[in-house]
PDB file of N, CA and C in Angstrom:
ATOM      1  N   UNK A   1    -166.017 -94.771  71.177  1.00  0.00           N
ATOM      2  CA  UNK A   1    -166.044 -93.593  72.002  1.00  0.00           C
ATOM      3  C   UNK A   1    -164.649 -93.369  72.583  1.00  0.00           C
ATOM      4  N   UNK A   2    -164.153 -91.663  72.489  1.00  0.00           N
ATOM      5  CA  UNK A   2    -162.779 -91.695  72.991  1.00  0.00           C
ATOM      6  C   UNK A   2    -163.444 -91.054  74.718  1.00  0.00           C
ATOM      7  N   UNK A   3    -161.839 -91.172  75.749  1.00  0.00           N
ATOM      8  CA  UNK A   3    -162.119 -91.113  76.970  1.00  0.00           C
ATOM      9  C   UNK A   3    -161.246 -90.001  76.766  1.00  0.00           C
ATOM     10  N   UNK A   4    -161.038 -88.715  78.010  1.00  0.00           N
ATOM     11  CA  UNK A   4    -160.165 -88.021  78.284  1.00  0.00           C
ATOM     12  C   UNK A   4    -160.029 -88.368  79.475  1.00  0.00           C
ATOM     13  N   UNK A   5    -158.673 -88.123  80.067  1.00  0.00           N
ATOM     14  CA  UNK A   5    -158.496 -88.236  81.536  1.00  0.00           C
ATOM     15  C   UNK A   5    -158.253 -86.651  81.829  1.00  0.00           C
ATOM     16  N   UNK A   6    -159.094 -85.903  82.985  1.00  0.00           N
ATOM     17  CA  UNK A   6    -159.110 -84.773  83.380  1.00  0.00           C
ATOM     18  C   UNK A   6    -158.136 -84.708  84.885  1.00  0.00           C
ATOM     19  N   UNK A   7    -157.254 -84.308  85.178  1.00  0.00           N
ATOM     20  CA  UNK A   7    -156.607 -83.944  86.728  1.00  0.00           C
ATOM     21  C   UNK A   7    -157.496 -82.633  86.862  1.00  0.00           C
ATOM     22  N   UNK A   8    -157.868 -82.395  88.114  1.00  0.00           N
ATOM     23  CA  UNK A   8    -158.114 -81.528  88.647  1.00  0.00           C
ATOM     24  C   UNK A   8    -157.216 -80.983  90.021  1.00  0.00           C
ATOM     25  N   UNK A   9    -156.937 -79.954  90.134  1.00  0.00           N
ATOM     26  CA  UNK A   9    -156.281 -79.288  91.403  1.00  0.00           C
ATOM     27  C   UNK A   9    -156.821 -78.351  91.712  1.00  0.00           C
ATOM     28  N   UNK A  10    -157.048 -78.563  93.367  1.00  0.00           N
ATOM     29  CA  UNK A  10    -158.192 -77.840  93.776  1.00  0.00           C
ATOM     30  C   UNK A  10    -157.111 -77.025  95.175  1.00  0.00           C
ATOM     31  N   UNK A  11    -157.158 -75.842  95.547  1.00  0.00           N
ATOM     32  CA  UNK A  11    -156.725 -75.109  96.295  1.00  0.00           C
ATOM     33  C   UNK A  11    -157.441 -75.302  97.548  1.00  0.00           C
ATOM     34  N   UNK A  12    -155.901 -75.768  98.480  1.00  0.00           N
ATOM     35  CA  UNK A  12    -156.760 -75.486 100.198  1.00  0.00           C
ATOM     36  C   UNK A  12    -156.318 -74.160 100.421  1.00  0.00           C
ATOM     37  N   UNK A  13    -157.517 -73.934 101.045  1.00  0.00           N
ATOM     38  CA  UNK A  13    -157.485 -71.860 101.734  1.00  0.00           C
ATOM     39  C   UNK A  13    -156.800 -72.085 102.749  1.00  0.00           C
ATOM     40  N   UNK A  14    -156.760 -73.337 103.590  1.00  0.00           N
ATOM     41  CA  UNK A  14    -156.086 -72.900 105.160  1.00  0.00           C
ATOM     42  C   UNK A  14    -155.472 -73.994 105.463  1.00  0.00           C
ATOM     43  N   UNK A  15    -154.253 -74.240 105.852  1.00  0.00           N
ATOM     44  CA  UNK A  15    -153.134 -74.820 106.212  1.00  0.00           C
ATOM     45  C   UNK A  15    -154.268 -75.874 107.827  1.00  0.00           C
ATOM     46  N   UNK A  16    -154.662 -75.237 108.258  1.00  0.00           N
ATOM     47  CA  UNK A  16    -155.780 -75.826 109.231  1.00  0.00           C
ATOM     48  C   UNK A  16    -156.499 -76.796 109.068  1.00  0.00           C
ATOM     49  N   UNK A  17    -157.030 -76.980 107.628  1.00  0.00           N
ATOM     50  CA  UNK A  17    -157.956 -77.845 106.995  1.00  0.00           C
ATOM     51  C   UNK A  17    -157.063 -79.214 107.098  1.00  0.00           C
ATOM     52  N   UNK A  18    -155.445 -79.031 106.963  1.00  0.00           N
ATOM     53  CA  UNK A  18    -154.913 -80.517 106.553  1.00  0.00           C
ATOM     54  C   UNK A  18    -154.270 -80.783 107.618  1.00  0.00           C
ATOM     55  N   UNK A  19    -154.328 -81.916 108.186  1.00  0.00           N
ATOM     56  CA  UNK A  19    -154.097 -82.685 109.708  1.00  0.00           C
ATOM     57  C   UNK A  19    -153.531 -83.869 108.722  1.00  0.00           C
ATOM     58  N   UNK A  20    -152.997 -84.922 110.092  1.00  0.00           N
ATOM     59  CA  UNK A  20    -152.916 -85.960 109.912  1.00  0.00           C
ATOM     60  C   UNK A  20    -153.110 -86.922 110.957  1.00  0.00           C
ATOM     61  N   UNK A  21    -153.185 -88.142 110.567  1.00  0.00           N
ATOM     62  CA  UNK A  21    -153.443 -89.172 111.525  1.00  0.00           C
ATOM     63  C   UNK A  21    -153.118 -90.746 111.255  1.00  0.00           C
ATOM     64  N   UNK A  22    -153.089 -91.378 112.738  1.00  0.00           N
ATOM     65  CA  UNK A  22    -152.627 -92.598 112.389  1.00  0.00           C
ATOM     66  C   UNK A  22    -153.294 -93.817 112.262  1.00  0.00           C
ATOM     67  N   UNK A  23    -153.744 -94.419 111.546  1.00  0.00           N
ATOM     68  CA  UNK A  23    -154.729 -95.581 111.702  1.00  0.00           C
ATOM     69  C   UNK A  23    -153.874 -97.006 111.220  1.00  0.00           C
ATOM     70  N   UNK A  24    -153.922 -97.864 112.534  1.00  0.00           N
ATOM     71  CA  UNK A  24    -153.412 -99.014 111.883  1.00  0.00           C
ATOM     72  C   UNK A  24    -151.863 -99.284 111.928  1.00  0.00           C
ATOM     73  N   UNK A  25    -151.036 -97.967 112.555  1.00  0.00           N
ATOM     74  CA  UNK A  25    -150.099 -97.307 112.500  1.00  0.00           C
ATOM     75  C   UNK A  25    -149.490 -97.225 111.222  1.00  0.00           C
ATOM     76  N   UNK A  26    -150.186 -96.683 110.427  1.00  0.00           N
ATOM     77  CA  UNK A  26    -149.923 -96.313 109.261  1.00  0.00           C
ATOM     78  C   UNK A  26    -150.042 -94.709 108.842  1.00  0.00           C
ATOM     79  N   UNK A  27    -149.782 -93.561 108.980  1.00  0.00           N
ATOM     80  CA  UNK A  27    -149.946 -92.113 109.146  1.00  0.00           C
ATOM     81  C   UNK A  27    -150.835 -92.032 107.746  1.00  0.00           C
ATOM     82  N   UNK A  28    -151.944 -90.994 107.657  1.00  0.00           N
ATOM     83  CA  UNK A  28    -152.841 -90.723 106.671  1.00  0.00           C
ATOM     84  C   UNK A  28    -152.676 -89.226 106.894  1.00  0.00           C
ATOM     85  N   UNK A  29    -152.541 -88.653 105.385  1.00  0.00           N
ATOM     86  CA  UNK A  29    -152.904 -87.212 105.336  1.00  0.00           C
ATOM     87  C   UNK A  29    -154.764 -86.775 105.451  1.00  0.00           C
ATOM     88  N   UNK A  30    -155.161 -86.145 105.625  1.00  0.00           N
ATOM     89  CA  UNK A  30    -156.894 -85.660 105.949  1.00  0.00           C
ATOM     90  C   UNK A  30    -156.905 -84.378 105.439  1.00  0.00           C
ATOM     91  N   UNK A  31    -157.564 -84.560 104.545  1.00  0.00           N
ATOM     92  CA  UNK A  31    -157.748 -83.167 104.351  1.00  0.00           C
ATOM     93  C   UNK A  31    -159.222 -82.760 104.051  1.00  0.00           C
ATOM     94  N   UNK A  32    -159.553 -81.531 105.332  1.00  0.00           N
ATOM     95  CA  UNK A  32    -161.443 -81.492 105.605  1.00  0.00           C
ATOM     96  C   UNK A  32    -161.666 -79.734 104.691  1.00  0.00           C
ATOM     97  N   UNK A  33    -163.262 -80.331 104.708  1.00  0.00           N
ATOM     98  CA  UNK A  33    -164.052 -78.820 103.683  1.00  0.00           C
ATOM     99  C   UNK A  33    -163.161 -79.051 102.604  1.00  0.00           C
ATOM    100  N   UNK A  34    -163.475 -79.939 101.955  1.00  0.00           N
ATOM    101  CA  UNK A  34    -162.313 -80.051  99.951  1.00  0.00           C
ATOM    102  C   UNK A  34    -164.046 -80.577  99.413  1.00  0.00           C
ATOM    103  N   UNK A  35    -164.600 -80.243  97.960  1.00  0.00           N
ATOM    104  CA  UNK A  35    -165.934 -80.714  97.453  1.00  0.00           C
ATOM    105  C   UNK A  35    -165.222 -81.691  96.475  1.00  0.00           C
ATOM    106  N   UNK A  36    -164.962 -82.737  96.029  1.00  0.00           N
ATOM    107  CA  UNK A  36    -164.417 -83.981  95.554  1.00  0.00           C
ATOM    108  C   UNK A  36    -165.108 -83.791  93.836  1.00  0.00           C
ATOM    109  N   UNK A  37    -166.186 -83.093  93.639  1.00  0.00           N
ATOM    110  CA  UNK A  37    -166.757 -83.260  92.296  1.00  0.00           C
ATOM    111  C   UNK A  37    -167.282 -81.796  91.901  1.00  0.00           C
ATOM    112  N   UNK A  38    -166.900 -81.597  90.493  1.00  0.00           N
ATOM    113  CA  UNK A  38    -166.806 -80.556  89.663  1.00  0.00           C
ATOM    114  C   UNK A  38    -168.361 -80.059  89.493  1.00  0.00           C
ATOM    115  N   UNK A  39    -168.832 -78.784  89.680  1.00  0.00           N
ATOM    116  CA  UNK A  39    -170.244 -78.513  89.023  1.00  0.00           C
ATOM    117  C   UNK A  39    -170.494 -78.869  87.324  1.00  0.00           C
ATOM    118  N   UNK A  40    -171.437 -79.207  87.249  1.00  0.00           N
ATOM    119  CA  UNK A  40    -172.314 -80.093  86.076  1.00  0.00           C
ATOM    120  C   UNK A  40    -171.106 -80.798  85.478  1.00  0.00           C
ATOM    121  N   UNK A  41    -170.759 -81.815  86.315  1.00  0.00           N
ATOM    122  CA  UNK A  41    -170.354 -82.893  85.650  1.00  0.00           C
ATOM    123  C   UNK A  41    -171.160 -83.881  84.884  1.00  0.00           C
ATOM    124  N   UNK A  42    -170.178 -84.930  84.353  1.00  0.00           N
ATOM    125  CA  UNK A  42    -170.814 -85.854  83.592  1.00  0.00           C
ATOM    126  C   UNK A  42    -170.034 -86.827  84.157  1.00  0.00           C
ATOM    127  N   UNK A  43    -170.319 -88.230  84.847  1.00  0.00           N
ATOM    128  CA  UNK A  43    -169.373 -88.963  85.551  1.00  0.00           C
ATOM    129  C   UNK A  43    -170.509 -90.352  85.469  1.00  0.00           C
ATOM    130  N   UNK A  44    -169.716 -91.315  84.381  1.00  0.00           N
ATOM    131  CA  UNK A  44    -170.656 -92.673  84.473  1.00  0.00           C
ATOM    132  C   UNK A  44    -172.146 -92.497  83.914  1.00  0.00           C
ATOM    133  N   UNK A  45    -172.025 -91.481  83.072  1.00  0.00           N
ATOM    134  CA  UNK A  45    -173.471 -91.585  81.822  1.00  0.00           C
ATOM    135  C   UNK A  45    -174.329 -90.315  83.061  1.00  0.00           C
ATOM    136  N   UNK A  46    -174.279 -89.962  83.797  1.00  0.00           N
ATOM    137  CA  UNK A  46    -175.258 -88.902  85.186  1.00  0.00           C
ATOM    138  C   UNK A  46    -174.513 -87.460  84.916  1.00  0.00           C
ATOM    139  N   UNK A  47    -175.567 -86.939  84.848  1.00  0.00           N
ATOM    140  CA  UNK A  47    -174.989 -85.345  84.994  1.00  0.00           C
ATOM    141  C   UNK A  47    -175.521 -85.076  86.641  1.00  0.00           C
ATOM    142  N   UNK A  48    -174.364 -84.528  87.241  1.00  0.00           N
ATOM    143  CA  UNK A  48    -174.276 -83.666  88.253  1.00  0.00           C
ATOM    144  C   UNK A  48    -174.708 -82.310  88.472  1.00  0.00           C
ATOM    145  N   UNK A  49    -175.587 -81.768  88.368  1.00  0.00           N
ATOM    146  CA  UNK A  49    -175.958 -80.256  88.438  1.00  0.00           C
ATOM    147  C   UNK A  49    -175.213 -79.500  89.724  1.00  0.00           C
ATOM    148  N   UNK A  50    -174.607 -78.529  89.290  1.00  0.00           N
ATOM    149  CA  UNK A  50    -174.554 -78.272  90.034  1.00  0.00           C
ATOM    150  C   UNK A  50    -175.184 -77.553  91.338  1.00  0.00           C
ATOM    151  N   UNK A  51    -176.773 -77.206  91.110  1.00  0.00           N
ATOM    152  CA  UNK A  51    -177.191 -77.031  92.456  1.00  0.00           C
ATOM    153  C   UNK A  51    -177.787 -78.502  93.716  1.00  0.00           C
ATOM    154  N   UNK A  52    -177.692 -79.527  92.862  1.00  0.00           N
ATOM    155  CA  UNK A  52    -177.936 -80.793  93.322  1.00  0.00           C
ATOM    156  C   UNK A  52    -176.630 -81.070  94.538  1.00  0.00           C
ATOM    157  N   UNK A  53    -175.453 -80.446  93.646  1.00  0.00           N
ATOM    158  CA  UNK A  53    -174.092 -80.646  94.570  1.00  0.00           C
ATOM    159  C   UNK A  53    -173.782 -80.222  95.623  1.00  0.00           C
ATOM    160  N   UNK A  54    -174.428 -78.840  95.493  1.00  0.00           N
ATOM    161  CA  UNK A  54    -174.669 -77.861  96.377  1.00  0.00           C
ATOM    162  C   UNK A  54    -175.486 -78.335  97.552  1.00  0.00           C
ATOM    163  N   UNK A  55    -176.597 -79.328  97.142  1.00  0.00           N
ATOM    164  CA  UNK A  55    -177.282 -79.410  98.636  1.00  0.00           C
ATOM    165  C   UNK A  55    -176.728 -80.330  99.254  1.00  0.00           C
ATOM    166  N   UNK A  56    -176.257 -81.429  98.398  1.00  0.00           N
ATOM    167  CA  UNK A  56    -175.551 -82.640  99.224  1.00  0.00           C
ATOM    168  C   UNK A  56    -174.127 -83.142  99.636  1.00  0.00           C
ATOM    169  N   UNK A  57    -172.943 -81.636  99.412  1.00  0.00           N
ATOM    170  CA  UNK A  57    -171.561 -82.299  99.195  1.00  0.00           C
ATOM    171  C   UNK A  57    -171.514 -82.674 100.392  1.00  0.00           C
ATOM    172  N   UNK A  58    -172.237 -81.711 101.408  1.00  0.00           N
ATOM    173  CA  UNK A  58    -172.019 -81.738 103.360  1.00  0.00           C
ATOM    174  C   UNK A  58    -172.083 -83.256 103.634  1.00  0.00           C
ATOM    175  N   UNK A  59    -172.752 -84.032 103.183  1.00  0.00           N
ATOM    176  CA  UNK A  59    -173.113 -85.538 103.660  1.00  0.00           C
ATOM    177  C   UNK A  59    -171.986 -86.172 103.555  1.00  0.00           C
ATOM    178  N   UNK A  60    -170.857 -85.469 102.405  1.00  0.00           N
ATOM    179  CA  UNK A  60    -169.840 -86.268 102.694  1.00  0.00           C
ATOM    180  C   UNK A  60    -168.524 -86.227 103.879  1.00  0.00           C
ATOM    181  N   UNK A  61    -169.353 -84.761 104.150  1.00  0.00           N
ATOM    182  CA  UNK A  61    -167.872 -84.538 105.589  1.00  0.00           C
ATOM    183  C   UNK A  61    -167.807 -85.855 106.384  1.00  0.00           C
ATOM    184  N   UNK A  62    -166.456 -86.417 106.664  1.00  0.00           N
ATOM    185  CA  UNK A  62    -165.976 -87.470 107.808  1.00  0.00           C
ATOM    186  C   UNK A  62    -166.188 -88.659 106.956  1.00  0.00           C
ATOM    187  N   UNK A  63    -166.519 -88.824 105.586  1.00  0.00           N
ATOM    188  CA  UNK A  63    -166.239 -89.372 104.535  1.00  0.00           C
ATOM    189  C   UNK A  63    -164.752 -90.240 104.320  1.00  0.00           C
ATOM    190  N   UNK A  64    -164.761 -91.245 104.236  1.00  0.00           N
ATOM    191  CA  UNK A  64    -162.884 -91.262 103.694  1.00  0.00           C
ATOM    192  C   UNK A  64    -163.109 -91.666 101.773  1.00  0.00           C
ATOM    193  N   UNK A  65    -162.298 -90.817 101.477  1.00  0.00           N
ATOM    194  CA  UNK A  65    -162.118 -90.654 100.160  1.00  0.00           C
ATOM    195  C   UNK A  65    -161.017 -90.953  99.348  1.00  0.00           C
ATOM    196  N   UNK A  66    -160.713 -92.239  99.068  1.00  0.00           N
ATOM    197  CA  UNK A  66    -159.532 -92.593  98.756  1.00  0.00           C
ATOM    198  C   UNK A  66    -159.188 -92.431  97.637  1.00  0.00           C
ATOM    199  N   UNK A  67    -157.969 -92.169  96.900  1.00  0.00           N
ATOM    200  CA  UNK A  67    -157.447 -92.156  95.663  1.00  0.00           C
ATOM    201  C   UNK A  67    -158.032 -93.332  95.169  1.00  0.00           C
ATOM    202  N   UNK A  68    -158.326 -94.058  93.867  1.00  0.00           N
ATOM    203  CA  UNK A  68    -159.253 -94.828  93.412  1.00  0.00           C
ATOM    204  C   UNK A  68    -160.202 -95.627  94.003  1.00  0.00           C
ATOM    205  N   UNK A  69    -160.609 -96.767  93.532  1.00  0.00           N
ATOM    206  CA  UNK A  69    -162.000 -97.609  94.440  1.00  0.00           C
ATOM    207  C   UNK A  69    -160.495 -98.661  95.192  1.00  0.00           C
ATOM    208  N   UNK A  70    -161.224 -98.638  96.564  1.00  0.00           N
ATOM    209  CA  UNK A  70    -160.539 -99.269  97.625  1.00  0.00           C
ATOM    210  C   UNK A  70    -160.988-101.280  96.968  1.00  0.00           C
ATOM    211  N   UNK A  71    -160.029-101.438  97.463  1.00  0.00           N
ATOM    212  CA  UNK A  71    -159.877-103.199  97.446  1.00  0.00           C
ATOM    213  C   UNK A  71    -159.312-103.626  98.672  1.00  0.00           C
ATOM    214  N   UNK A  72    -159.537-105.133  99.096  1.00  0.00           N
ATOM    215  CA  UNK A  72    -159.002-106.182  99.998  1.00  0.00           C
ATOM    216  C   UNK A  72    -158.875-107.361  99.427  1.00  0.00           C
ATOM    217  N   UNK A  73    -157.518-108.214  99.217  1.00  0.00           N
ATOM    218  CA  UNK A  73    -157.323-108.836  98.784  1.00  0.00           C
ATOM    219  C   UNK A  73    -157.962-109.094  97.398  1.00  0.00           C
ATOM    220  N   UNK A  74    -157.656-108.273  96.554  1.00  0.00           N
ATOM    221  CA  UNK A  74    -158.934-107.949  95.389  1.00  0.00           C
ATOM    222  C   UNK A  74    -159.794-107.857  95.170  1.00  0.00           C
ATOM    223  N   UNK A  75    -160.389-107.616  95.886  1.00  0.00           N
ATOM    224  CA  UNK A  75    -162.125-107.569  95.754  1.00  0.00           C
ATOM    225  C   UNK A  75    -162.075-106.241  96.306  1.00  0.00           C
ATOM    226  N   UNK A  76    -163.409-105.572  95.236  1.00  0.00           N
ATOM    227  CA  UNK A  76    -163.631-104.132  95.844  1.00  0.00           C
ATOM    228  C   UNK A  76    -164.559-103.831  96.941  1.00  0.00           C
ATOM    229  N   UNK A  77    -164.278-102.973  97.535  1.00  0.00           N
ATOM    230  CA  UNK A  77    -164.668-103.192  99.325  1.00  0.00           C
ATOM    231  C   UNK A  77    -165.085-101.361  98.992  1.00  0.00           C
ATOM    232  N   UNK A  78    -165.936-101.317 100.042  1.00  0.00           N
ATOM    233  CA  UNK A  78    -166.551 -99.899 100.532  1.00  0.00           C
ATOM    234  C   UNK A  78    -165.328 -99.041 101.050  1.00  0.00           C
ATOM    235  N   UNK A  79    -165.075 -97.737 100.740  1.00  0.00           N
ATOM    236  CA  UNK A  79    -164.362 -96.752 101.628  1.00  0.00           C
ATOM    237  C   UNK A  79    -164.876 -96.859 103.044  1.00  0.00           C
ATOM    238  N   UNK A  80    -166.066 -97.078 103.628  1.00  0.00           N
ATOM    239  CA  UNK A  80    -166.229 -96.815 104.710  1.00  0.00           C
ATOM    240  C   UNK A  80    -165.223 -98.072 105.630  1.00  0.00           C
ATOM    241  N   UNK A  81    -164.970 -98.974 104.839  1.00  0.00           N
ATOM    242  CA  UNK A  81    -164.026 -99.987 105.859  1.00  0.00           C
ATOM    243  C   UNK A  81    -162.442 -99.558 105.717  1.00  0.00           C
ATOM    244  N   UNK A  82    -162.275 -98.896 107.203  1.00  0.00           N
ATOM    245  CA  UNK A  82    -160.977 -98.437 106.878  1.00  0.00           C
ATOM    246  C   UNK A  82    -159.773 -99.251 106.991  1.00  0.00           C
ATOM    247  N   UNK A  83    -159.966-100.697 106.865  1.00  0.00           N
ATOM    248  CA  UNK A  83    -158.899-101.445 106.543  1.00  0.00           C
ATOM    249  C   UNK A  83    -158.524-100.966 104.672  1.00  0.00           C
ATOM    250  N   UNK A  84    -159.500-100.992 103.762  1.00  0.00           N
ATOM    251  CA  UNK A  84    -159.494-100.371 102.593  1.00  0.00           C
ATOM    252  C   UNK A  84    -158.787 -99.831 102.197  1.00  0.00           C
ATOM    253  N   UNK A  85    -158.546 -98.486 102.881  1.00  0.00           N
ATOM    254  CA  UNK A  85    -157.673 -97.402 102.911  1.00  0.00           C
ATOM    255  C   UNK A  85    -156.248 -97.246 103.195  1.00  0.00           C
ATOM    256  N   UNK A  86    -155.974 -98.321 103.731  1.00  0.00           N
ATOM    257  CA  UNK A  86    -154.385 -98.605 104.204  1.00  0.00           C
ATOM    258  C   UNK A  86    -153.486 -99.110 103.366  1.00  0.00           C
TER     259      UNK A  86
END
């Protein structure tokens, strides 16, 4: 089986949406109201419908969403531990 790697770029409407902040004293960009996944995807053998996406992207607001799966000392660790993220 071949893989493609897809980039996606997704447009912020409002300069408002992107803040920043410091955790750890380490500065993090934030950027809020962004939907992280494409309608009817296919991601890990699951199709995504997109009205399924539709009811649940909200659950992810205040989410941290890091550029790949977070690790600590190699081992993969939850986004929700924001040592992870640093």
């Amino acid at each position: 089986m071949s893989r493609i790697c897809v980039n996606v770029l997704s447009v912020i409407n409002s300069a408002s949406n992107i803040t920043s902040e410091i955790i750890d004293g380490v500065e993090h960009i934030v950027v809020k109201d962004v939907c992280p996944v494409i309608d009817d995807i296919v991601l890990n053998g699951g199709l995504y419908p997109a009205d399924e996406i539709s009811k649940g992207f909200k659950s992810l607001e205040g989410k941290p969403m890091p550029y790949g799966h977070p690790k600590i000392e190699g081992q993969y660790v939850s986004a929700s531990n924001v040592r992870a993220v640093n």
